[in-house]
PDB file of N, CA and C in Angstrom:
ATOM      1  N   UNK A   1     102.769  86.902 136.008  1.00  0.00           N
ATOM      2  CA  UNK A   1     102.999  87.486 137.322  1.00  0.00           C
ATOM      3  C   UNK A   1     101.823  87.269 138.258  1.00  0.00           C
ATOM      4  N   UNK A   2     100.875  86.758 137.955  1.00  0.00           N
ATOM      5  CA  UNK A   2      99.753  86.629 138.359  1.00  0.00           C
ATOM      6  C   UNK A   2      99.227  88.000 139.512  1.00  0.00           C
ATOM      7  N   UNK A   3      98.876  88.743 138.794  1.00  0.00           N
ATOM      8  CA  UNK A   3      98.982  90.402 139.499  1.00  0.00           C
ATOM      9  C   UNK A   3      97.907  91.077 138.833  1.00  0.00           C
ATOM     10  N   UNK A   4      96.386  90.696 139.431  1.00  0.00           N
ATOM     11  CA  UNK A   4      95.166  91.158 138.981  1.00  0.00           C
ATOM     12  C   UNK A   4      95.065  92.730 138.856  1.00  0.00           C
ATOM     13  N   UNK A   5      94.642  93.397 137.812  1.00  0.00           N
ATOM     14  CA  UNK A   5      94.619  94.819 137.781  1.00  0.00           C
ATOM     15  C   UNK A   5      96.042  96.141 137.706  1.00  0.00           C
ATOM     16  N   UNK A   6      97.049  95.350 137.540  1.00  0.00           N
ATOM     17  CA  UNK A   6      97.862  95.505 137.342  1.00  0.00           C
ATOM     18  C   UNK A   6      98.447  96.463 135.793  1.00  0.00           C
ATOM     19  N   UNK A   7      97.308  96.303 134.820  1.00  0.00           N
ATOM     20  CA  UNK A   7      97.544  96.707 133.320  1.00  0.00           C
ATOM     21  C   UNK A   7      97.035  97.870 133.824  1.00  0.00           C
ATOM     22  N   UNK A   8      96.148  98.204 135.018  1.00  0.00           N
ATOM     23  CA  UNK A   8      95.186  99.388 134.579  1.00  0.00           C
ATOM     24  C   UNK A   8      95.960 100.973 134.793  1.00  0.00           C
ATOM     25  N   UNK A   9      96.752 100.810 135.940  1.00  0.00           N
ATOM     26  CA  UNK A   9      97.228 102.252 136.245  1.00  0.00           C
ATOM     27  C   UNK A   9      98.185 102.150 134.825  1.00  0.00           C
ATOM     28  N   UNK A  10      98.682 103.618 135.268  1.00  0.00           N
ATOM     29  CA  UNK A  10     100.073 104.373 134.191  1.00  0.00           C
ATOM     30  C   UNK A  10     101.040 103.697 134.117  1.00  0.00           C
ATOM     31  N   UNK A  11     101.365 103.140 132.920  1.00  0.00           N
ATOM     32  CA  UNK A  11     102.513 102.592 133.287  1.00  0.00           C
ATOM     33  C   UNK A  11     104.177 102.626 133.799  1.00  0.00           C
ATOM     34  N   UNK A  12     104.002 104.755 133.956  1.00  0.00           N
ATOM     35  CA  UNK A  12     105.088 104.320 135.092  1.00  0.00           C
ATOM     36  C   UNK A  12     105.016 104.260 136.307  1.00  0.00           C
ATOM     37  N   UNK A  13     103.582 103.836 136.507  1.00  0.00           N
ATOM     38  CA  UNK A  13     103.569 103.308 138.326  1.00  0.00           C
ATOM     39  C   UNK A  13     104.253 101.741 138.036  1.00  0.00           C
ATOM     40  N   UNK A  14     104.322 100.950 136.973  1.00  0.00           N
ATOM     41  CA  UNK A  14     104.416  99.681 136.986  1.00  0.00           C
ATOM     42  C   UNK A  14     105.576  99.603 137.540  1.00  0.00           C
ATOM     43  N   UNK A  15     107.096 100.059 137.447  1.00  0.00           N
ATOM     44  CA  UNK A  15     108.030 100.149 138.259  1.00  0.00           C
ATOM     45  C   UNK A  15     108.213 100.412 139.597  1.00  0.00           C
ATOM     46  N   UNK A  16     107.523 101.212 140.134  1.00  0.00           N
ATOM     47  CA  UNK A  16     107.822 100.916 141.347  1.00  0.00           C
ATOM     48  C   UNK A  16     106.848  99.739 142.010  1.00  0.00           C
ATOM     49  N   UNK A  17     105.234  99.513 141.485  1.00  0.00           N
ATOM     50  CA  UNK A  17     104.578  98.981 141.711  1.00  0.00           C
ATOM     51  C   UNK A  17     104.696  96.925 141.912  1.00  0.00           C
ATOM     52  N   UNK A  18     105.332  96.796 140.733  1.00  0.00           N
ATOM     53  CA  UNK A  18     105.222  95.484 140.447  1.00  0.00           C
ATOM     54  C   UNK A  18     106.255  94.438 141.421  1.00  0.00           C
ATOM     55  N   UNK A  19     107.541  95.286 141.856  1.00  0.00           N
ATOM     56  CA  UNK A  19     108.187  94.311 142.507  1.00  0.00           C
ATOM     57  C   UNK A  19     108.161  94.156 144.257  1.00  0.00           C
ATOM     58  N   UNK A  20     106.795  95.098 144.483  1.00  0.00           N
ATOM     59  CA  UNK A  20     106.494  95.180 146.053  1.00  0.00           C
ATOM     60  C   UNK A  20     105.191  94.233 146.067  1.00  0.00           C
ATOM     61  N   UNK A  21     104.128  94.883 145.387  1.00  0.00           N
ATOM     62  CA  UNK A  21     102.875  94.484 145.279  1.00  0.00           C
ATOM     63  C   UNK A  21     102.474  93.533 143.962  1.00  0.00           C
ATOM     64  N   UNK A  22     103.028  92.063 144.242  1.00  0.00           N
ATOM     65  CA  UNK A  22     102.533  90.803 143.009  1.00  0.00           C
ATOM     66  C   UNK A  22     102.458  89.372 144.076  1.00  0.00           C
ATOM     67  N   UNK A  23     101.006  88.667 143.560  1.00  0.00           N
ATOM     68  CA  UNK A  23     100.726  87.612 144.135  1.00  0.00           C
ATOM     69  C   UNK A  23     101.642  86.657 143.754  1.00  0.00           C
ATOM     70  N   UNK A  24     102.418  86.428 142.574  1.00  0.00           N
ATOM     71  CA  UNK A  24     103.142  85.294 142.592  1.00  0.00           C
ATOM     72  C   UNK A  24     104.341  85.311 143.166  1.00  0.00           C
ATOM     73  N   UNK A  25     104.880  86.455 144.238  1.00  0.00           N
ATOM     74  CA  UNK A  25     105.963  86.489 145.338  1.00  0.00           C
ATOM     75  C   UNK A  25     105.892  85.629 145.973  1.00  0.00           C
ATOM     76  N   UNK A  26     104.109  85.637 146.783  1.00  0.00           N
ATOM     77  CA  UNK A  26     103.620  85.158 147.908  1.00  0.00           C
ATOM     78  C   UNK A  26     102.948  83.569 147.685  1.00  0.00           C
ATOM     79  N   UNK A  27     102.953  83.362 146.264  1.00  0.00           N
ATOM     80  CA  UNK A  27     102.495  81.764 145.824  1.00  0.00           C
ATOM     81  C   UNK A  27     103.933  81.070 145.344  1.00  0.00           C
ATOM     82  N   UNK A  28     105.011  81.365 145.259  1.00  0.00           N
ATOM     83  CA  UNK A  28     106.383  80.833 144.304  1.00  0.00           C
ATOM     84  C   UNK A  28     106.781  81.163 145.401  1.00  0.00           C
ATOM     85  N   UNK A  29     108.294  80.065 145.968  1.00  0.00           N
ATOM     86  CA  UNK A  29     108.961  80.658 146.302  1.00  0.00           C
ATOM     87  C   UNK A  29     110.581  80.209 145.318  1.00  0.00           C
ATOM     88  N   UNK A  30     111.119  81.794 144.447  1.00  0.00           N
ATOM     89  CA  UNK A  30     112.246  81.533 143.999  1.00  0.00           C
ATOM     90  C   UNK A  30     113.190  82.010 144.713  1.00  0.00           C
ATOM     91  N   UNK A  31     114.257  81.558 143.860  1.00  0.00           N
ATOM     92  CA  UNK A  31     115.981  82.541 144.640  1.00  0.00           C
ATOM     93  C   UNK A  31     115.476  84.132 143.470  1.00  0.00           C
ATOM     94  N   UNK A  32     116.351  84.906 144.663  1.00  0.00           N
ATOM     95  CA  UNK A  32     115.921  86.502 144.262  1.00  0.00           C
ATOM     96  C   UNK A  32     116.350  86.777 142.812  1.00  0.00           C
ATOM     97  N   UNK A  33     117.509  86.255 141.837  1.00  0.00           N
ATOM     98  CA  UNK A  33     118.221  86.159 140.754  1.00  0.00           C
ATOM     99  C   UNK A  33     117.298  86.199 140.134  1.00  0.00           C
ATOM    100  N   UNK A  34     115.787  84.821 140.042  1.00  0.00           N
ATOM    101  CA  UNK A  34     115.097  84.648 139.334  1.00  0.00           C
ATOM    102  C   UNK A  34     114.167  85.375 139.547  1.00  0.00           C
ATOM    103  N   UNK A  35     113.481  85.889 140.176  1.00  0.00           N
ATOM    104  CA  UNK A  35     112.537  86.925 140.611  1.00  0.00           C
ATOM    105  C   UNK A  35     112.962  88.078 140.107  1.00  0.00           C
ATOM    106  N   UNK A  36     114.258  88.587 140.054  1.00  0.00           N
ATOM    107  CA  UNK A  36     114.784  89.597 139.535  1.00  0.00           C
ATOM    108  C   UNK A  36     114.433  89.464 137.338  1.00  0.00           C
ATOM    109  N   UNK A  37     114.740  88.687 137.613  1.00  0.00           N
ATOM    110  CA  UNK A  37     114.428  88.257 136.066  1.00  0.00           C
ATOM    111  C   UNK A  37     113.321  88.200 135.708  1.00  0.00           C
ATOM    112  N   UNK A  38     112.446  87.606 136.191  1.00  0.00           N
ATOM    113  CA  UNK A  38     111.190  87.530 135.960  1.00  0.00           C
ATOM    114  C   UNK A  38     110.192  89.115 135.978  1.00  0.00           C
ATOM    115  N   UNK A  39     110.479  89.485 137.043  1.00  0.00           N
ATOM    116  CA  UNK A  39     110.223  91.504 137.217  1.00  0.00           C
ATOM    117  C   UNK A  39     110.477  91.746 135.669  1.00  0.00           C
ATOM    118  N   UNK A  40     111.702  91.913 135.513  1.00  0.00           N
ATOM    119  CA  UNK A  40     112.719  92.704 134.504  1.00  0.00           C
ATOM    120  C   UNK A  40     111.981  92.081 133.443  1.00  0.00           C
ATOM    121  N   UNK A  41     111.442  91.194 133.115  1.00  0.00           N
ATOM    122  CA  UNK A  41     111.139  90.479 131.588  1.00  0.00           C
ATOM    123  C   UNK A  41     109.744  91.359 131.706  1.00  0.00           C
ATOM    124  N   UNK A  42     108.894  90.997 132.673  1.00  0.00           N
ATOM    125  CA  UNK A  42     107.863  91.317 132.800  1.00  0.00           C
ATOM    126  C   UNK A  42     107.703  93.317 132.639  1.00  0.00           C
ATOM    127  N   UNK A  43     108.757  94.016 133.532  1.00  0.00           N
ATOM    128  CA  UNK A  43     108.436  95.440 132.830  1.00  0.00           C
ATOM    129  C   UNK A  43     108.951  95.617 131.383  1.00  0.00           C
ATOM    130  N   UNK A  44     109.530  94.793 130.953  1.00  0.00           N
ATOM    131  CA  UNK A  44     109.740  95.083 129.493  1.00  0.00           C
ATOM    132  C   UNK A  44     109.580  94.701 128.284  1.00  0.00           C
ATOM    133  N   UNK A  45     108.619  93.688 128.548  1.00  0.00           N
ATOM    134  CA  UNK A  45     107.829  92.769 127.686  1.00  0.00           C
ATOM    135  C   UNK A  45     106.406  93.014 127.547  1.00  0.00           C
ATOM    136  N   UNK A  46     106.208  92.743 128.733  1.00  0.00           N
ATOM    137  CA  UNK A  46     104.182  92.638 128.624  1.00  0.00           C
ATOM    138  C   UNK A  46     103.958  93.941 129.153  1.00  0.00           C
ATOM    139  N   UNK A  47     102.744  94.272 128.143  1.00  0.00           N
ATOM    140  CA  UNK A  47     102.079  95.830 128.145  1.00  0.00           C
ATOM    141  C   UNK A  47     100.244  95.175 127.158  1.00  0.00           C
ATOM    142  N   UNK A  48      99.685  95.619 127.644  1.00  0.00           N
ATOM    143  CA  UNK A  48      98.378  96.024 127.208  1.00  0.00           C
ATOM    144  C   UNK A  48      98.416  96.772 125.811  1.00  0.00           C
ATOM    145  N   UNK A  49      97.508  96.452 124.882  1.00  0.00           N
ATOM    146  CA  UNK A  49      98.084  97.329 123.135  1.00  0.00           C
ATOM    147  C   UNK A  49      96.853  97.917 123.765  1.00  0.00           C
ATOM    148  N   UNK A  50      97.279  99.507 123.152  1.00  0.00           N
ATOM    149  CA  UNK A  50      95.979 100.666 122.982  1.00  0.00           C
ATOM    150  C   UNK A  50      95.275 100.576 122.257  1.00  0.00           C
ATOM    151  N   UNK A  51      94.132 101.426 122.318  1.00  0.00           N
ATOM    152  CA  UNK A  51      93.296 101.345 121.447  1.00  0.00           C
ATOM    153  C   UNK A  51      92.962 101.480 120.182  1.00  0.00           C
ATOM    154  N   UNK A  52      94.181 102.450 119.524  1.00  0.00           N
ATOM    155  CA  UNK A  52      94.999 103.120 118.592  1.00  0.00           C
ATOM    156  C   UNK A  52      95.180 101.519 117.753  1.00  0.00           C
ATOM    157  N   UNK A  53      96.432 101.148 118.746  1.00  0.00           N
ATOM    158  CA  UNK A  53      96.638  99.328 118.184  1.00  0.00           C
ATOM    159  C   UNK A  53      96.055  98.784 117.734  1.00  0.00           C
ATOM    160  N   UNK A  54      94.966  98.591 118.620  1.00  0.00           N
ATOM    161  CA  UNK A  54      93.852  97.082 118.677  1.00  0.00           C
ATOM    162  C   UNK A  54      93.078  97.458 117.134  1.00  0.00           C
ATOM    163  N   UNK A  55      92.982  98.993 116.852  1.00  0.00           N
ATOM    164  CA  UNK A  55      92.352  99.393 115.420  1.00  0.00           C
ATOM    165  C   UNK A  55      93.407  99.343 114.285  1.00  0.00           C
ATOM    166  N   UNK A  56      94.588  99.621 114.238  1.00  0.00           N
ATOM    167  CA  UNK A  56      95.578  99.074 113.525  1.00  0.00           C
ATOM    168  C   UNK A  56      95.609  98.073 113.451  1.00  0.00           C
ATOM    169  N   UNK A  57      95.444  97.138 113.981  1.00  0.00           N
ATOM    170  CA  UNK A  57      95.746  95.783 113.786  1.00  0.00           C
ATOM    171  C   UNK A  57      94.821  94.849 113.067  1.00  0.00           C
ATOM    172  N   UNK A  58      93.555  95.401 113.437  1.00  0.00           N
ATOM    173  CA  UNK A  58      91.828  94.746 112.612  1.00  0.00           C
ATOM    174  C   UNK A  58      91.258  96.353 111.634  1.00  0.00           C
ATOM    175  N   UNK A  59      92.362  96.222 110.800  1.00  0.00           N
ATOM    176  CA  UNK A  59      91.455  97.773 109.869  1.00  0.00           C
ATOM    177  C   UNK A  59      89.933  97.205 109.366  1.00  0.00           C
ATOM    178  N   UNK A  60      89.145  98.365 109.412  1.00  0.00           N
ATOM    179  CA  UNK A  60      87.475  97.918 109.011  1.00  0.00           C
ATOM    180  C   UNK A  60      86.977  97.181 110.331  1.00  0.00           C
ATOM    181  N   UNK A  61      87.520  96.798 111.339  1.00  0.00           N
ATOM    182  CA  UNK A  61      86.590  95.953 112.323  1.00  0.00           C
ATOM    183  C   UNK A  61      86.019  97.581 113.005  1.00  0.00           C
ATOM    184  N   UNK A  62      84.913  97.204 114.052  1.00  0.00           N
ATOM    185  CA  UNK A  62      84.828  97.803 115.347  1.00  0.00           C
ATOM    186  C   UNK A  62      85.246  97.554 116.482  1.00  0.00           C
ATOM    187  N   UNK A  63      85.798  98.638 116.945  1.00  0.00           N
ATOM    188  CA  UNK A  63      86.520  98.120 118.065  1.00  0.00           C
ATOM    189  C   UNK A  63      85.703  98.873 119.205  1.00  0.00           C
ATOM    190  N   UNK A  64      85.066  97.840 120.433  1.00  0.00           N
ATOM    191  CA  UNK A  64      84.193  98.623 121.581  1.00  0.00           C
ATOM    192  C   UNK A  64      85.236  98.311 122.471  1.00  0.00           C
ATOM    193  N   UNK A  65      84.857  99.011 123.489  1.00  0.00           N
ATOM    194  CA  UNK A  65      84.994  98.881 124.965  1.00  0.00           C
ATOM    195  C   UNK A  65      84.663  98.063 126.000  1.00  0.00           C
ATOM    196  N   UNK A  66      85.046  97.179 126.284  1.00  0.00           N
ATOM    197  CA  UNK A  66      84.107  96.084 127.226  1.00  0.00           C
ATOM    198  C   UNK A  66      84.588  97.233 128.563  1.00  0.00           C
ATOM    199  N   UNK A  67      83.390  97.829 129.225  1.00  0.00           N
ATOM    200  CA  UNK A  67      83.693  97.745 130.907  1.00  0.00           C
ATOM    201  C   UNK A  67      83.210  98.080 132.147  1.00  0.00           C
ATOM    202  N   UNK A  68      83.643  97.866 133.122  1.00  0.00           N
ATOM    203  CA  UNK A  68      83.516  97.071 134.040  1.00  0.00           C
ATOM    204  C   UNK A  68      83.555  98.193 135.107  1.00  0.00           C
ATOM    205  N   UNK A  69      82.526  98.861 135.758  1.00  0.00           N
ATOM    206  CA  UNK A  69      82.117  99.861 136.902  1.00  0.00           C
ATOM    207  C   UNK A  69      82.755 100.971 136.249  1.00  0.00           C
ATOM    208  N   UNK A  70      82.366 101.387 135.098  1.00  0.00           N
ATOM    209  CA  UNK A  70      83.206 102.750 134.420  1.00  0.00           C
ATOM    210  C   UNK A  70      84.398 102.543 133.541  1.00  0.00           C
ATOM    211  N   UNK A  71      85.077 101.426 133.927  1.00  0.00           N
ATOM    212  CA  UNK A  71      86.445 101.532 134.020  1.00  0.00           C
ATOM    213  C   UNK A  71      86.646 100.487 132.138  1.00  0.00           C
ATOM    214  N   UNK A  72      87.218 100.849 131.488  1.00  0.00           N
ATOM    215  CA  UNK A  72      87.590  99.824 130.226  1.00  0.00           C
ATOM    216  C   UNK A  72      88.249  98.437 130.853  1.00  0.00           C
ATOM    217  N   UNK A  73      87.968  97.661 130.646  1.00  0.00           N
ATOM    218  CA  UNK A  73      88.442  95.986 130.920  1.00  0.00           C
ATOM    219  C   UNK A  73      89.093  95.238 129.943  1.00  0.00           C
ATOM    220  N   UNK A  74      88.677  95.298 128.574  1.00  0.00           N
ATOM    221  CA  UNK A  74      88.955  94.836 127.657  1.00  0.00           C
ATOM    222  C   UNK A  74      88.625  95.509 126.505  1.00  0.00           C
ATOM    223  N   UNK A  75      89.048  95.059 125.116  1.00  0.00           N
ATOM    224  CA  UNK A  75      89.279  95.940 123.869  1.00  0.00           C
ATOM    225  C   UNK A  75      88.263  94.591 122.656  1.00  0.00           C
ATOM    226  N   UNK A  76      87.476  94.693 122.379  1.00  0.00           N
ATOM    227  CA  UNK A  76      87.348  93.656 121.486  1.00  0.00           C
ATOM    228  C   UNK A  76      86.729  94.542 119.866  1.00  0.00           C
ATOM    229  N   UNK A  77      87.764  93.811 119.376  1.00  0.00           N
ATOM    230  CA  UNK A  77      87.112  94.406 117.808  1.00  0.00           C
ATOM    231  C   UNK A  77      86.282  93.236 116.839  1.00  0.00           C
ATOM    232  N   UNK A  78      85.324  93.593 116.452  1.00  0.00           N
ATOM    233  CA  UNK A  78      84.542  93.362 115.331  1.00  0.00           C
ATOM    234  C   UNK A  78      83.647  93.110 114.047  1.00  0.00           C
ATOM    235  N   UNK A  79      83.939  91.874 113.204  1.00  0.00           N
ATOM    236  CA  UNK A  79      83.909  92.325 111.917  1.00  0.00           C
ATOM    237  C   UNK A  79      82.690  92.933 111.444  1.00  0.00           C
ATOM    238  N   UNK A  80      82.658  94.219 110.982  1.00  0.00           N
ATOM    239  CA  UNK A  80      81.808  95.310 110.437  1.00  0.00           C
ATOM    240  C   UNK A  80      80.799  94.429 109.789  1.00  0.00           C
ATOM    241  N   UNK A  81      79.572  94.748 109.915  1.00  0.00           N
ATOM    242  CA  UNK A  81      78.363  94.244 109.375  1.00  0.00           C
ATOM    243  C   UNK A  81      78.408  94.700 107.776  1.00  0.00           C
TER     244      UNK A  81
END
Protein backbone atom coordinates (compact mmCIF):
# COMPACT_ATOMS: atom_id res chain seq x y z
CA UNK A 1 0.00 0.00 0.00
CA UNK A 2 2.86 2.02 0.26
CA UNK A 3 1.38 3.94 3.46
CA UNK A 4 4.33 5.00 5.82
CA UNK A 5 3.31 4.68 9.56
CA UNK A 6 0.38 3.18 8.97
CA UNK A 7 1.09 -0.20 11.38
CA UNK A 8 1.43 2.25 14.25
CA UNK A 9 -2.10 3.46 15.37
CA UNK A 10 -4.98 0.85 16.67
CA UNK A 11 -5.92 -1.16 14.43
CA UNK A 12 -9.37 -0.20 14.31
CA UNK A 13 -8.44 3.17 13.05
CA UNK A 14 -7.04 1.06 10.01
CA UNK A 15 -10.61 0.96 8.55
CA UNK A 16 -11.60 3.98 8.33
CA UNK A 17 -8.04 5.22 7.87
CA UNK A 18 -6.55 3.28 5.00
CA UNK A 19 -8.98 3.88 2.15
CA UNK A 20 -8.90 7.89 2.48
CA UNK A 21 -5.34 8.42 3.59
CA UNK A 22 -2.68 5.89 1.27
CA UNK A 23 0.09 7.10 -1.09
CA UNK A 24 -0.40 4.43 -3.58
CA UNK A 25 -4.04 6.08 -4.55
CA UNK A 26 -2.10 9.10 -5.54
CA UNK A 27 1.03 7.08 -7.36
CA UNK A 28 -1.37 4.10 -9.26
CA UNK A 29 -3.95 4.94 -11.08
CA UNK A 30 -6.53 1.75 -10.95
CA UNK A 31 -10.30 1.10 -11.80
CA UNK A 32 -12.09 1.40 -8.25
CA UNK A 33 -12.94 -2.72 -8.39
CA UNK A 34 -9.23 -3.10 -7.98
CA UNK A 35 -8.53 -0.62 -5.38
CA UNK A 36 -11.43 -2.03 -3.66
CA UNK A 37 -9.60 -5.28 -3.59
CA UNK A 38 -6.51 -4.28 -2.87
CA UNK A 39 -7.96 -2.16 0.55
CA UNK A 40 -9.94 -5.38 1.41
CA UNK A 41 -6.78 -7.81 1.05
CA UNK A 42 -4.77 -5.35 2.72
CA UNK A 43 -7.26 -4.89 6.02
CA UNK A 44 -7.32 -8.49 6.23
CA UNK A 45 -4.14 -9.79 5.57
CA UNK A 46 -1.27 -7.60 6.65
CA UNK A 47 -0.95 -6.76 10.40
CA UNK A 48 2.29 -6.21 12.36
CA UNK A 49 2.94 -9.63 14.87
CA UNK A 50 3.11 -8.47 18.64
CA UNK A 51 5.42 -8.77 20.79
CA UNK A 52 3.86 -11.74 22.51
CA UNK A 53 4.44 -13.31 18.71
CA UNK A 54 7.74 -12.17 17.76
CA UNK A 55 8.70 -14.24 21.37
CA UNK A 56 6.65 -17.22 20.37
CA UNK A 57 8.04 -17.56 17.39
CA UNK A 58 12.12 -17.34 18.46
CA UNK A 59 11.66 -19.24 22.06
CA UNK A 60 15.13 -18.52 24.07
CA UNK A 61 15.98 -15.47 21.71
CA UNK A 62 15.77 -11.75 23.08
CA UNK A 63 13.51 -9.85 21.82
CA UNK A 64 14.31 -5.69 22.10
CA UNK A 65 12.65 -2.85 20.95
CA UNK A 66 14.17 -0.88 18.20
CA UNK A 67 12.76 2.90 18.65
CA UNK A 68 12.44 5.73 17.17
CA UNK A 69 11.51 9.30 19.24
CA UNK A 70 9.83 7.07 22.06
CA UNK A 71 7.82 5.31 19.82
CA UNK A 72 8.67 1.15 19.07
CA UNK A 73 9.65 0.87 15.21
CA UNK A 74 10.62 -2.48 15.02
CA UNK A 75 10.78 -5.90 17.02
CA UNK A 76 14.12 -7.72 16.58
CA UNK A 77 14.89 -10.88 18.47
CA UNK A 78 18.18 -12.35 19.38
CA UNK A 79 20.09 -15.41 19.81
CA UNK A 80 20.77 -15.51 23.69
CA UNK A 81 24.43 -15.37 24.50
Amino acid sequence: MLTPFIHWPPISWHRPIVPRCNLWSLLVRVTPDRRQFCIQHYLSDVRLLSFGEVRALFPGARVIRECFCEIAKSLVAMKAP
